[in-house]
C-alpha atoms as a PDB file:
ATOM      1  CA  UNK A   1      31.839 -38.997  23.728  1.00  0.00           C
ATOM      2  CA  UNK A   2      31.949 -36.831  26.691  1.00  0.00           C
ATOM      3  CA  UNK A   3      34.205 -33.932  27.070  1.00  0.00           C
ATOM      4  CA  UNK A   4      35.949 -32.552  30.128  1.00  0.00           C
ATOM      5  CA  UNK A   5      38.294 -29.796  31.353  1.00  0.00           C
ATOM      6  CA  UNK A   6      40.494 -31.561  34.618  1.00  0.00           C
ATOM      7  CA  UNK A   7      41.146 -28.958  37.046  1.00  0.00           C
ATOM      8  CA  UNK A   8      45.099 -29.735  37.963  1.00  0.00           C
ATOM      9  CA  UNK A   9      43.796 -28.881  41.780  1.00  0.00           C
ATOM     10  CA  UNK A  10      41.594 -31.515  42.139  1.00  0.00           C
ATOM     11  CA  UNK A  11      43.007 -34.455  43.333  1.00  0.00           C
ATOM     12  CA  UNK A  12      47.187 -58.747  15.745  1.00  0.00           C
ATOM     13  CA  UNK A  13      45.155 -61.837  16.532  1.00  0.00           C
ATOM     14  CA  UNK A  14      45.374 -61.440  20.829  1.00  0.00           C
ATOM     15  CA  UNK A  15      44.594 -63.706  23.951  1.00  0.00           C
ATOM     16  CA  UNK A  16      44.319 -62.430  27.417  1.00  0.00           C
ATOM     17  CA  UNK A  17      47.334 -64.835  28.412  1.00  0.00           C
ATOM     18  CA  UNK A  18      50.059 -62.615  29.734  1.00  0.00           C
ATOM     19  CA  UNK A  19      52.778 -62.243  26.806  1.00  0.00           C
ATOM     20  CA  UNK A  20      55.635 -65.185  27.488  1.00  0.00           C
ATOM     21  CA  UNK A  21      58.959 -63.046  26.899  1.00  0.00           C
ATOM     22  CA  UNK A  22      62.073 -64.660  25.993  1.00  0.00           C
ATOM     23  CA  UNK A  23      63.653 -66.221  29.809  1.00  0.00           C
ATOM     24  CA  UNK A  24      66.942 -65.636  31.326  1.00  0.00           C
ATOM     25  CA  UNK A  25      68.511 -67.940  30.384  1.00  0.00           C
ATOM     26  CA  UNK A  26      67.923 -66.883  26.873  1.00  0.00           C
ATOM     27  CA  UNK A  27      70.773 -67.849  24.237  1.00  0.00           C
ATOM     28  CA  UNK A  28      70.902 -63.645  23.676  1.00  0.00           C
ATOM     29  CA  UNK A  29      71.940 -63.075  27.037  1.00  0.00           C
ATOM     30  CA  UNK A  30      75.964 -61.669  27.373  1.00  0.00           C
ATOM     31  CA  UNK A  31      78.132 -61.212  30.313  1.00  0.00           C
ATOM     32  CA  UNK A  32      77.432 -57.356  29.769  1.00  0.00           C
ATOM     33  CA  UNK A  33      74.075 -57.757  29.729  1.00  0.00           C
ATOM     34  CA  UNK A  34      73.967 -59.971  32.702  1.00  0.00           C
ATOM     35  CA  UNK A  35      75.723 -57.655  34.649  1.00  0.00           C
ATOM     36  CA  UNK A  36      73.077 -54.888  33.572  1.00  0.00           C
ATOM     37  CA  UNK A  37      70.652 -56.905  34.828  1.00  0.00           C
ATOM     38  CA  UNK A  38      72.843 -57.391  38.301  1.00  0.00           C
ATOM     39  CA  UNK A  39      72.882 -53.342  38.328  1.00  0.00           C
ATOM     40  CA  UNK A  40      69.463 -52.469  37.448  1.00  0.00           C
ATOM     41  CA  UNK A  41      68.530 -54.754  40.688  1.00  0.00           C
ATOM     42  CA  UNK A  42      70.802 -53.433  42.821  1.00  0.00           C
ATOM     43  CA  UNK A  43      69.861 -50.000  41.676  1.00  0.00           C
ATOM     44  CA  UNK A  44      66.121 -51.112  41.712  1.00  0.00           C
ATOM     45  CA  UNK A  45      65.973 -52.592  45.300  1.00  0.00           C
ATOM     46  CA  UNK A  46      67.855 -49.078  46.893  1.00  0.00           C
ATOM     47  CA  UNK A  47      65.226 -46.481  44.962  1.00  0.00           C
ATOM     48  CA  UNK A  48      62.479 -49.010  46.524  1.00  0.00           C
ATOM     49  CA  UNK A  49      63.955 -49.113  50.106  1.00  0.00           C
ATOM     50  CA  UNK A  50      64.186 -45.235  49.824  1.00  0.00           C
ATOM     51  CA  UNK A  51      60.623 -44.548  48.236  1.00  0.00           C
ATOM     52  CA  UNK A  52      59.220 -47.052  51.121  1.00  0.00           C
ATOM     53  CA  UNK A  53      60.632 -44.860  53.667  1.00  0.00           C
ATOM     54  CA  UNK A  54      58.450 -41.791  52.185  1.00  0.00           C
ATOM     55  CA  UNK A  55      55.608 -43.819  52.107  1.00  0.00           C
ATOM     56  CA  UNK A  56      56.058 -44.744  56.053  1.00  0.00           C
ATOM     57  CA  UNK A  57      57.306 -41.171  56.777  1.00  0.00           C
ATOM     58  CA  UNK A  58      53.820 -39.641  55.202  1.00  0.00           C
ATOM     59  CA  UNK A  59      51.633 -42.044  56.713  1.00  0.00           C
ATOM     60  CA  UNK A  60      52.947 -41.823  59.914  1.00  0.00           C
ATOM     61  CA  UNK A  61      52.956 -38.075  59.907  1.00  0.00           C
ATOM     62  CA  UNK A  62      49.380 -38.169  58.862  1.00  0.00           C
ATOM     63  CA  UNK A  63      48.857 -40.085  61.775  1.00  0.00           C
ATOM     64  CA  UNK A  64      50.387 -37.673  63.954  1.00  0.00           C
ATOM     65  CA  UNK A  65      48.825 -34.889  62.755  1.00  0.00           C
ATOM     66  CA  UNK A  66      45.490 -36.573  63.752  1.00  0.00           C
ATOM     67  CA  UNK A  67      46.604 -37.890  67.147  1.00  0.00           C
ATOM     68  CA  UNK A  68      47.713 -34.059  67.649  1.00  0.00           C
ATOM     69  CA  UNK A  69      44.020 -32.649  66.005  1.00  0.00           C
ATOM     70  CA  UNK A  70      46.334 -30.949  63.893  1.00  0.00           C
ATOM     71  CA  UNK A  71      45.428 -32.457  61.179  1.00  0.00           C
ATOM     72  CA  UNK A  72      43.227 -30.163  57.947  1.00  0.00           C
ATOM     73  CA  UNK A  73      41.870 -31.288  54.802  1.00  0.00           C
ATOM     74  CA  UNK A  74      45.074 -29.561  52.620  1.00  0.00           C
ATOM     75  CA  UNK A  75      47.825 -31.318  54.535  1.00  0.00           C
ATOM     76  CA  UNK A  76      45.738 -34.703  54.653  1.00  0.00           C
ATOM     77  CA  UNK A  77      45.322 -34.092  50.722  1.00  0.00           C
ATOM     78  CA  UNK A  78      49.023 -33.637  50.345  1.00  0.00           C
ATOM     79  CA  UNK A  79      50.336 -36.209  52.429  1.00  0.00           C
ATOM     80  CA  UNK A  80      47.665 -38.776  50.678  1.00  0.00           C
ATOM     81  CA  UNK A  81      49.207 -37.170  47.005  1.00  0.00           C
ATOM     82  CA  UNK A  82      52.637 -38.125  48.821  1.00  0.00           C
ATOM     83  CA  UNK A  83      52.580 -41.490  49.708  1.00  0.00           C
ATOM     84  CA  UNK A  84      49.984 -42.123  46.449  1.00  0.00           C
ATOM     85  CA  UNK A  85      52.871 -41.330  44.179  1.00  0.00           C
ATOM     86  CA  UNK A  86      56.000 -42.793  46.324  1.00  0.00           C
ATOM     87  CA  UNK A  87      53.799 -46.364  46.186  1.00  0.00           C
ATOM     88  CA  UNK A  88      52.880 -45.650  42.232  1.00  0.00           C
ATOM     89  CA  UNK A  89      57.293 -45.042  41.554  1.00  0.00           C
ATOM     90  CA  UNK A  90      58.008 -47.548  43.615  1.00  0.00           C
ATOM     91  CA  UNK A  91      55.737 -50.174  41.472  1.00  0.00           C
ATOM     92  CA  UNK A  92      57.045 -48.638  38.256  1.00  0.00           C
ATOM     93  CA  UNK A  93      60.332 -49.550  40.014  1.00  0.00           C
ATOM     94  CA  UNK A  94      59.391 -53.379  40.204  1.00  0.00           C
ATOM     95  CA  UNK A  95      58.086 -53.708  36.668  1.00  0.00           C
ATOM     96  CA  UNK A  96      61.003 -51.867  35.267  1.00  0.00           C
ATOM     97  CA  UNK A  97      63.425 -54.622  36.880  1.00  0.00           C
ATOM     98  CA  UNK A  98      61.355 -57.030  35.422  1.00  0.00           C
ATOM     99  CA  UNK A  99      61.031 -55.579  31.821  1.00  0.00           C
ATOM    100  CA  UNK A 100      65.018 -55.690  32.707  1.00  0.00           C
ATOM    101  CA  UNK A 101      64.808 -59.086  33.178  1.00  0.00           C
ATOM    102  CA  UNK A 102      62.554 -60.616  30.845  1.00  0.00           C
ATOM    103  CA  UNK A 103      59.509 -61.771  32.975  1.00  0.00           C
ATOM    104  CA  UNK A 104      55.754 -61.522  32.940  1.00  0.00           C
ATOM    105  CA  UNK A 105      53.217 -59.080  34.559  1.00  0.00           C
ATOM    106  CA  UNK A 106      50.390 -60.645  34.903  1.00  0.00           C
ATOM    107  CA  UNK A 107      47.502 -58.177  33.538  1.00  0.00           C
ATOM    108  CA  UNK A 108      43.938 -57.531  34.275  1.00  0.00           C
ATOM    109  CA  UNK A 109      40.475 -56.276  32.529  1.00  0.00           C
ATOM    110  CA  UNK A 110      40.629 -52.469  33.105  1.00  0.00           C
ATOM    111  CA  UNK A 111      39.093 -49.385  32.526  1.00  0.00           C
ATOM    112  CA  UNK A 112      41.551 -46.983  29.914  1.00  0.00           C
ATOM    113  CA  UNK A 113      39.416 -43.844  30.877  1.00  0.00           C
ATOM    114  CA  UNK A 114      40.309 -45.276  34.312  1.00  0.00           C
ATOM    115  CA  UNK A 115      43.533 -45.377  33.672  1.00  0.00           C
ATOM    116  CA  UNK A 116      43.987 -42.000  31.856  1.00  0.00           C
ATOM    117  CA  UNK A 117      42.079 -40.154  34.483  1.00  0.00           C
ATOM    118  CA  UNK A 118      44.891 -42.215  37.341  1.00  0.00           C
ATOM    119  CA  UNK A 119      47.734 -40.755  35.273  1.00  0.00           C
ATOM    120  CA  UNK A 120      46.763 -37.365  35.302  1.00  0.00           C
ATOM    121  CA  UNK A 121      45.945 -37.038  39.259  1.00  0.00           C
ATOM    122  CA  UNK A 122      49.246 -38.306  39.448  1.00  0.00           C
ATOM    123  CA  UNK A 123      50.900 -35.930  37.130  1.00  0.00           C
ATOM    124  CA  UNK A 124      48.657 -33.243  38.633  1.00  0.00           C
ATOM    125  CA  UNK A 125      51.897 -31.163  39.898  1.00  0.00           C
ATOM    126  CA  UNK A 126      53.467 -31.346  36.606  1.00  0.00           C
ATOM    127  CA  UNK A 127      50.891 -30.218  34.553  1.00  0.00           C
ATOM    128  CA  UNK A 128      50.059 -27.422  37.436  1.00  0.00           C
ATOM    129  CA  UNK A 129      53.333 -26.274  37.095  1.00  0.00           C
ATOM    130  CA  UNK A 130      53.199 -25.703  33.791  1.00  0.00           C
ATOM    131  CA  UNK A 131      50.322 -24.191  33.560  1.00  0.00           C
ATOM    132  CA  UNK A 132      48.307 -26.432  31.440  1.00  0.00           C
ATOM    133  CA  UNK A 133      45.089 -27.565  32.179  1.00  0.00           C
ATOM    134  CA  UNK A 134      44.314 -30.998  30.577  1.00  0.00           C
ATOM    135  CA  UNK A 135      41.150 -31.295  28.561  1.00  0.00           C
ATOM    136  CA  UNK A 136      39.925 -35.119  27.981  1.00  0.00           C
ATOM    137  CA  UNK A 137      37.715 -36.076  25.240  1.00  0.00           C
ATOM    138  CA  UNK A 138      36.522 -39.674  26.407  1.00  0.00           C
ATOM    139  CA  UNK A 139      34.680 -42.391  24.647  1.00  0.00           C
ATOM    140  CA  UNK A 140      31.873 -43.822  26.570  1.00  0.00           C
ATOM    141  CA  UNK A 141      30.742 -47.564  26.899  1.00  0.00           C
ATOM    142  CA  UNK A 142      34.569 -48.687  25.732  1.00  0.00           C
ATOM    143  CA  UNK A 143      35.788 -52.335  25.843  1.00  0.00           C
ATOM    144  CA  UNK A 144      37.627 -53.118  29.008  1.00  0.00           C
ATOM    145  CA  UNK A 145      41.773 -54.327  27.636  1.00  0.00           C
ATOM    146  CA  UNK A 146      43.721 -56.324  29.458  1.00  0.00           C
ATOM    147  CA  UNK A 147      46.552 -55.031  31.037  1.00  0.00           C
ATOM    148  CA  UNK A 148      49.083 -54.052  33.408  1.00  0.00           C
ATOM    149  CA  UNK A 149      47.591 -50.743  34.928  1.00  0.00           C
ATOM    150  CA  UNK A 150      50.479 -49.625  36.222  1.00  0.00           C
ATOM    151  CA  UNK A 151      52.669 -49.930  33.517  1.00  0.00           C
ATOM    152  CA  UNK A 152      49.725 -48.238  31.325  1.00  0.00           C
ATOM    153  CA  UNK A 153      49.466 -45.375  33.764  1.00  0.00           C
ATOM    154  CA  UNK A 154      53.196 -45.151  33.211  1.00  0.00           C
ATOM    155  CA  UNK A 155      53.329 -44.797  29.529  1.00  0.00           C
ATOM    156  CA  UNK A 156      50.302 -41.784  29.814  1.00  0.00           C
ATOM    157  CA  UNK A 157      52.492 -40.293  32.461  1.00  0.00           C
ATOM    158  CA  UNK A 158      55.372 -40.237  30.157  1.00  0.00           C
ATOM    159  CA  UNK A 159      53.503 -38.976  27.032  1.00  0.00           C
ATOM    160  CA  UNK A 160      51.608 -36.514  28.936  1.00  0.00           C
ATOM    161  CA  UNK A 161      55.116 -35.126  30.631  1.00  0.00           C
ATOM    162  CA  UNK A 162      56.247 -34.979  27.529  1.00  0.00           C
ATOM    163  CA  UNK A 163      53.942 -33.291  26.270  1.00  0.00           C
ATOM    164  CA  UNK A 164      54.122 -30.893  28.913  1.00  0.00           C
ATOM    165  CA  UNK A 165      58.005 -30.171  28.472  1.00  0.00           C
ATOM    166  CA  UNK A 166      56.966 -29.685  24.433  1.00  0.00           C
ATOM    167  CA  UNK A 167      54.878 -26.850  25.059  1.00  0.00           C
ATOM    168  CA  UNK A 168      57.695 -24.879  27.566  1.00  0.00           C
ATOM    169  CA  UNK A 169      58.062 -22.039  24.721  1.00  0.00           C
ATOM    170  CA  UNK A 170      54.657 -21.969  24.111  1.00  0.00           C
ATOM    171  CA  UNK A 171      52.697 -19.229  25.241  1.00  0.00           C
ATOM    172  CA  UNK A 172      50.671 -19.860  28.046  1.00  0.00           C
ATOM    173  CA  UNK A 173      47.347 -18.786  26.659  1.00  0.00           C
ATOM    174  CA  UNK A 174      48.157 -21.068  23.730  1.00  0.00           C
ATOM    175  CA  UNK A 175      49.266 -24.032  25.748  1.00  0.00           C
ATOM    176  CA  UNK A 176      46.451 -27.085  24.957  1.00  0.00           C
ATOM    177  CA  UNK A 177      46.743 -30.401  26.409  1.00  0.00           C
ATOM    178  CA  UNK A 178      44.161 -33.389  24.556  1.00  0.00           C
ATOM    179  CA  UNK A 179      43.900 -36.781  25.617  1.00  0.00           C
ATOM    180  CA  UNK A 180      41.467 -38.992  23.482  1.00  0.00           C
ATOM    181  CA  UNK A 181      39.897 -42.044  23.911  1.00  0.00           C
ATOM    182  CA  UNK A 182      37.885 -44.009  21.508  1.00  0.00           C
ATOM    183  CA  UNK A 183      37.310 -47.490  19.397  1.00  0.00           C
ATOM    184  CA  UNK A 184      39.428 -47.117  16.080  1.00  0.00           C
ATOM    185  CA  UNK A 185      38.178 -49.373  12.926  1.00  0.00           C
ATOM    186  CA  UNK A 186      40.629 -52.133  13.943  1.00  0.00           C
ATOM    187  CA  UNK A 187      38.941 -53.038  17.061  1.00  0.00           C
ATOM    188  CA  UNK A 188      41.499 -51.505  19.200  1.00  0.00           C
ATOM    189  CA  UNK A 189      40.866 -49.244  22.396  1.00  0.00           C
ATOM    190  CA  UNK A 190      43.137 -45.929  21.414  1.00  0.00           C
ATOM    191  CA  UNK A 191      44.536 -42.984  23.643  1.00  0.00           C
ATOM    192  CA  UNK A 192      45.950 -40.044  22.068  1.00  0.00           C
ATOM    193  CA  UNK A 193      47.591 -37.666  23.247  1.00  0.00           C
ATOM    194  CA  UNK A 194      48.026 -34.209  21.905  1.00  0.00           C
ATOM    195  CA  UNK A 195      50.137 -31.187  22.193  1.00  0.00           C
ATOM    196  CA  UNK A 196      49.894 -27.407  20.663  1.00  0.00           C
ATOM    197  CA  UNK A 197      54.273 -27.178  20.829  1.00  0.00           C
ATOM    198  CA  UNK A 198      56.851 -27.544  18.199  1.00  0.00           C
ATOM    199  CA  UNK A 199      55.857 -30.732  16.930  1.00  0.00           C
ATOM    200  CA  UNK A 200      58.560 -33.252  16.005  1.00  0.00           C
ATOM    201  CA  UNK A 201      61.191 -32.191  13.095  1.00  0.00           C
ATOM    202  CA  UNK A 202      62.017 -34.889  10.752  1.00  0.00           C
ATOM    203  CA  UNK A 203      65.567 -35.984  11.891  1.00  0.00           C
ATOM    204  CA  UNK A 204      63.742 -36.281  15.375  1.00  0.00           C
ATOM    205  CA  UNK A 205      61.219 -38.172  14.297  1.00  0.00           C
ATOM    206  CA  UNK A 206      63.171 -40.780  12.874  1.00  0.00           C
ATOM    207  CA  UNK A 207      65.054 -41.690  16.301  1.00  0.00           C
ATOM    208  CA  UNK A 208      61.778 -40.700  18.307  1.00  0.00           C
ATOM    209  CA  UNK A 209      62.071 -44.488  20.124  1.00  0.00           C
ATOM    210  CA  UNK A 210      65.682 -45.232  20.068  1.00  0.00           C
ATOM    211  CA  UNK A 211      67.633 -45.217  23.391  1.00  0.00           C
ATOM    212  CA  UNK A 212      69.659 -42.141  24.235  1.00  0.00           C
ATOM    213  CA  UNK A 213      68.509 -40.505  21.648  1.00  0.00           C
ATOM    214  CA  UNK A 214      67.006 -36.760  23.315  1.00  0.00           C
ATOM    215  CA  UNK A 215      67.571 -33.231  23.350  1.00  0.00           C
ATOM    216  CA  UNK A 216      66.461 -32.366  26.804  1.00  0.00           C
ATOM    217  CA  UNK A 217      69.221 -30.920  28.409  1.00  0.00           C
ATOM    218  CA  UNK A 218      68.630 -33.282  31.411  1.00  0.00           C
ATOM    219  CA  UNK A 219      66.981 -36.052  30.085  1.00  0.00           C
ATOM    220  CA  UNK A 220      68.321 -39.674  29.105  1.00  0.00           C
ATOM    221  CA  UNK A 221      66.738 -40.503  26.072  1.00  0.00           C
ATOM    222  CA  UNK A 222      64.880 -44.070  27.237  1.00  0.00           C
ATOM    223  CA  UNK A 223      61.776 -42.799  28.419  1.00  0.00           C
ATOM    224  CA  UNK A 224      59.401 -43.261  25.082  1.00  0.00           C
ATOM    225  CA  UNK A 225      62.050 -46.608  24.432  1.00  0.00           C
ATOM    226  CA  UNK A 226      60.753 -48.049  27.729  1.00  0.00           C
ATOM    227  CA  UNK A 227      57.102 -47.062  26.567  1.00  0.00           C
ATOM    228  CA  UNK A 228      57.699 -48.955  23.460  1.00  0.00           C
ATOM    229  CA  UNK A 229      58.527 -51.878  25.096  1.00  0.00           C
ATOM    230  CA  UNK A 230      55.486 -51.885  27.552  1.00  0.00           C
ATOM    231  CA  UNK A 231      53.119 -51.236  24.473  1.00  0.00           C
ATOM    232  CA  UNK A 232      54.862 -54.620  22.954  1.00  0.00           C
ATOM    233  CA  UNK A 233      54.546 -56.558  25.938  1.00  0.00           C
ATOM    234  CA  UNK A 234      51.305 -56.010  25.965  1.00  0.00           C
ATOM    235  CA  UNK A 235      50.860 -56.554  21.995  1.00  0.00           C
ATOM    236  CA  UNK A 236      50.054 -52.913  21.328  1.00  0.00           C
ATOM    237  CA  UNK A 237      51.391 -50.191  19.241  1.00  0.00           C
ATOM    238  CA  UNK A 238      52.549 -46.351  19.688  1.00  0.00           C
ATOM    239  CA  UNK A 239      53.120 -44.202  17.201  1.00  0.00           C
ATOM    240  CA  UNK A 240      53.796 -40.374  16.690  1.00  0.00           C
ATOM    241  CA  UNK A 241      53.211 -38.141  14.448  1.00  0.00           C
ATOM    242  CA  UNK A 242      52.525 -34.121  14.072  1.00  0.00           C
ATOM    243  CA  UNK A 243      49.446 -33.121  14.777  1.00  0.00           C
ATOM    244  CA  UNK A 244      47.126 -32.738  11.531  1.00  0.00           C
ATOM    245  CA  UNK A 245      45.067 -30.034  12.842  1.00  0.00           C
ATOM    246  CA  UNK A 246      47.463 -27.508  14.432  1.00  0.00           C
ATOM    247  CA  UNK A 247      50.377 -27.183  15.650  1.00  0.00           C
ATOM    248  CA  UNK A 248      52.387 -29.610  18.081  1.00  0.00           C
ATOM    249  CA  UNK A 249      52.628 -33.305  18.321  1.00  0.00           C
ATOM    250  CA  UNK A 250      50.181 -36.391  18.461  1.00  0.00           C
ATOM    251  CA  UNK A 251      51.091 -40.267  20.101  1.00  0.00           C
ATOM    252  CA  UNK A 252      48.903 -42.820  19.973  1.00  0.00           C
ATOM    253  CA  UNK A 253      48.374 -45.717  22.079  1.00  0.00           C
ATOM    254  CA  UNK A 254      46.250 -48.312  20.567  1.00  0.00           C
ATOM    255  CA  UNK A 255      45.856 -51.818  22.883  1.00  0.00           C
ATOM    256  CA  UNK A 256      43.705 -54.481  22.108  1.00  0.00           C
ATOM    257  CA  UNK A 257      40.433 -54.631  23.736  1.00  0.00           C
ATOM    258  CA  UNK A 258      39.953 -57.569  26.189  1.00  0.00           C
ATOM    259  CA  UNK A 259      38.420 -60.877  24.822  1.00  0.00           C
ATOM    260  CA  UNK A 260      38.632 -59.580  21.052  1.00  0.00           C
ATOM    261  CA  UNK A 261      40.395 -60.173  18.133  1.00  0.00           C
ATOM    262  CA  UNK A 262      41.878 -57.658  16.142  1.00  0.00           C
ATOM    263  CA  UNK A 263      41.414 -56.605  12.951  1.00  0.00           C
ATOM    264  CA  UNK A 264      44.433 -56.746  11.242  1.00  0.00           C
ATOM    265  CA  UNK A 265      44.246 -54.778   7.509  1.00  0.00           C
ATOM    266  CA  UNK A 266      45.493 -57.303   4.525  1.00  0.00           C
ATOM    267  CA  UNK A 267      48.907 -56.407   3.498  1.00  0.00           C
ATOM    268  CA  UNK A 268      48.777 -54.694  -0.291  1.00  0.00           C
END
């Protein structure tokens, strides 16, 4: 295992076939929920349109800047961290509205170190702002999984936000950020990620994934729901917990590796 500090200034039995999820036209399907769908599109295709437009607008003021020999190694950095994360929203965007709508994402054989070291260059502002410097503790030589990077890079983002927000009344000195990768004993490629904050009370913990269920003052309450459903669709499990050694919380991601079966314990 190799461990690193990241500098916040530097930028079941499983195939690989992608999971079929119920169509349409499924018999579930109500009038409300159809026009949900109709409204999450609508909603979906404006937020694109916009987030395109700051993609366009950075590029071609980075192009600008050149033409005038302007341009300097910050603003290039920041206008490449600008359009980076407008296209990155903007394809969270698109597999939302299809989550919304019941279809597949094709996946592909990826890297999670890969992906957990994506996640954090874009969540470099966040975690910056708070202070925290995120220290990662990664496996070497782990199985490739097979999966939908962007919606993986999504659920990280969200834990390690969260985690982020967790550890506001913590003292700075005190504030420790963990993300973990290894191989557990059922042959599944794991990511956890772990806090020093509060940890999770009880009456929390029991509503931890259900909808509109928060007490962040601005939040909604779907943001670990939605990251359950992207760890089903991709046959994998997230849990939570309090952390064992210390003080704050602990999620776990555990996927199936690529071209492996899992190990699933026999029920007692």
């Amino acid at each position: 295992m190799r461990t690193e500090i990241v500098s916040t200034e530097a930028p079941l039995v499983i195939d690989e076939r992608p999971r079929t999820l119920p169509s349409k036209s499924s018999p579930r399907e109500t009038p409300d929920s159809a026009a949900i769908g109709g409204l999450s599109s609508a909603i979906a295709h404006e937020i694109r349109q916009a987030l395109t437009g700051i993609v366009l607008t950075g590029q071609a003021l980075k192009l600008r800047l050149n033409h005038a020999g302007a341009s300097q190694p910050e603003f290039d950095a920041m206008l490449d961290h600008i359009v980076e994360t407008s296209q990155h929203a903007a394809a969270v965007v698109h597999r939302l509205q299809a989550l919304t709508h019941r279809e597949t994402v094709p996946g592909q054989r990826v890297d999670l170190n890969k992906l957990v070291a994506d996640a954090l260059r874009l969540a470099r502002n966040e975690t910056s702002r708070c202070a925290i410097v995120p220290v990662l503790e990664l496996a070497e030589n782990l199985p490739a999984i097979h999966a939908d990077p962007v919606q993986i890079i999504q659920i990280i983002s969200n834990l390690v936000r969260n985690a982020c927000e967790a550890m506001a009344a913590t003292a700075e000195s005190e504030r420790r950020l963990i993300l973990s990768t290894r191989l557990d004993d059922t042959g599944r490629v794991s990511l956890a990620v772990i806090d020093t904050g509060a940890g999770i009370a009880p009456d929390v913990h029991r509503k931890l994934f259900h909808p509109f269920k928060t007490r962040k003052p601005a939040g909604m309450g779907i943001g670990l729901t939605i990251c359950r459903l992207i760890a089903e669709t991709h046959r994998a499990k997230i849990t939570a917990s309090n952390n064992p050694a210390g003080p704050g919380a602990r999620f776990v991601l555990a996927l199936p590796a690529a071209g492996t079966a899992l190990i699933v314990a026999p029920a007692c």
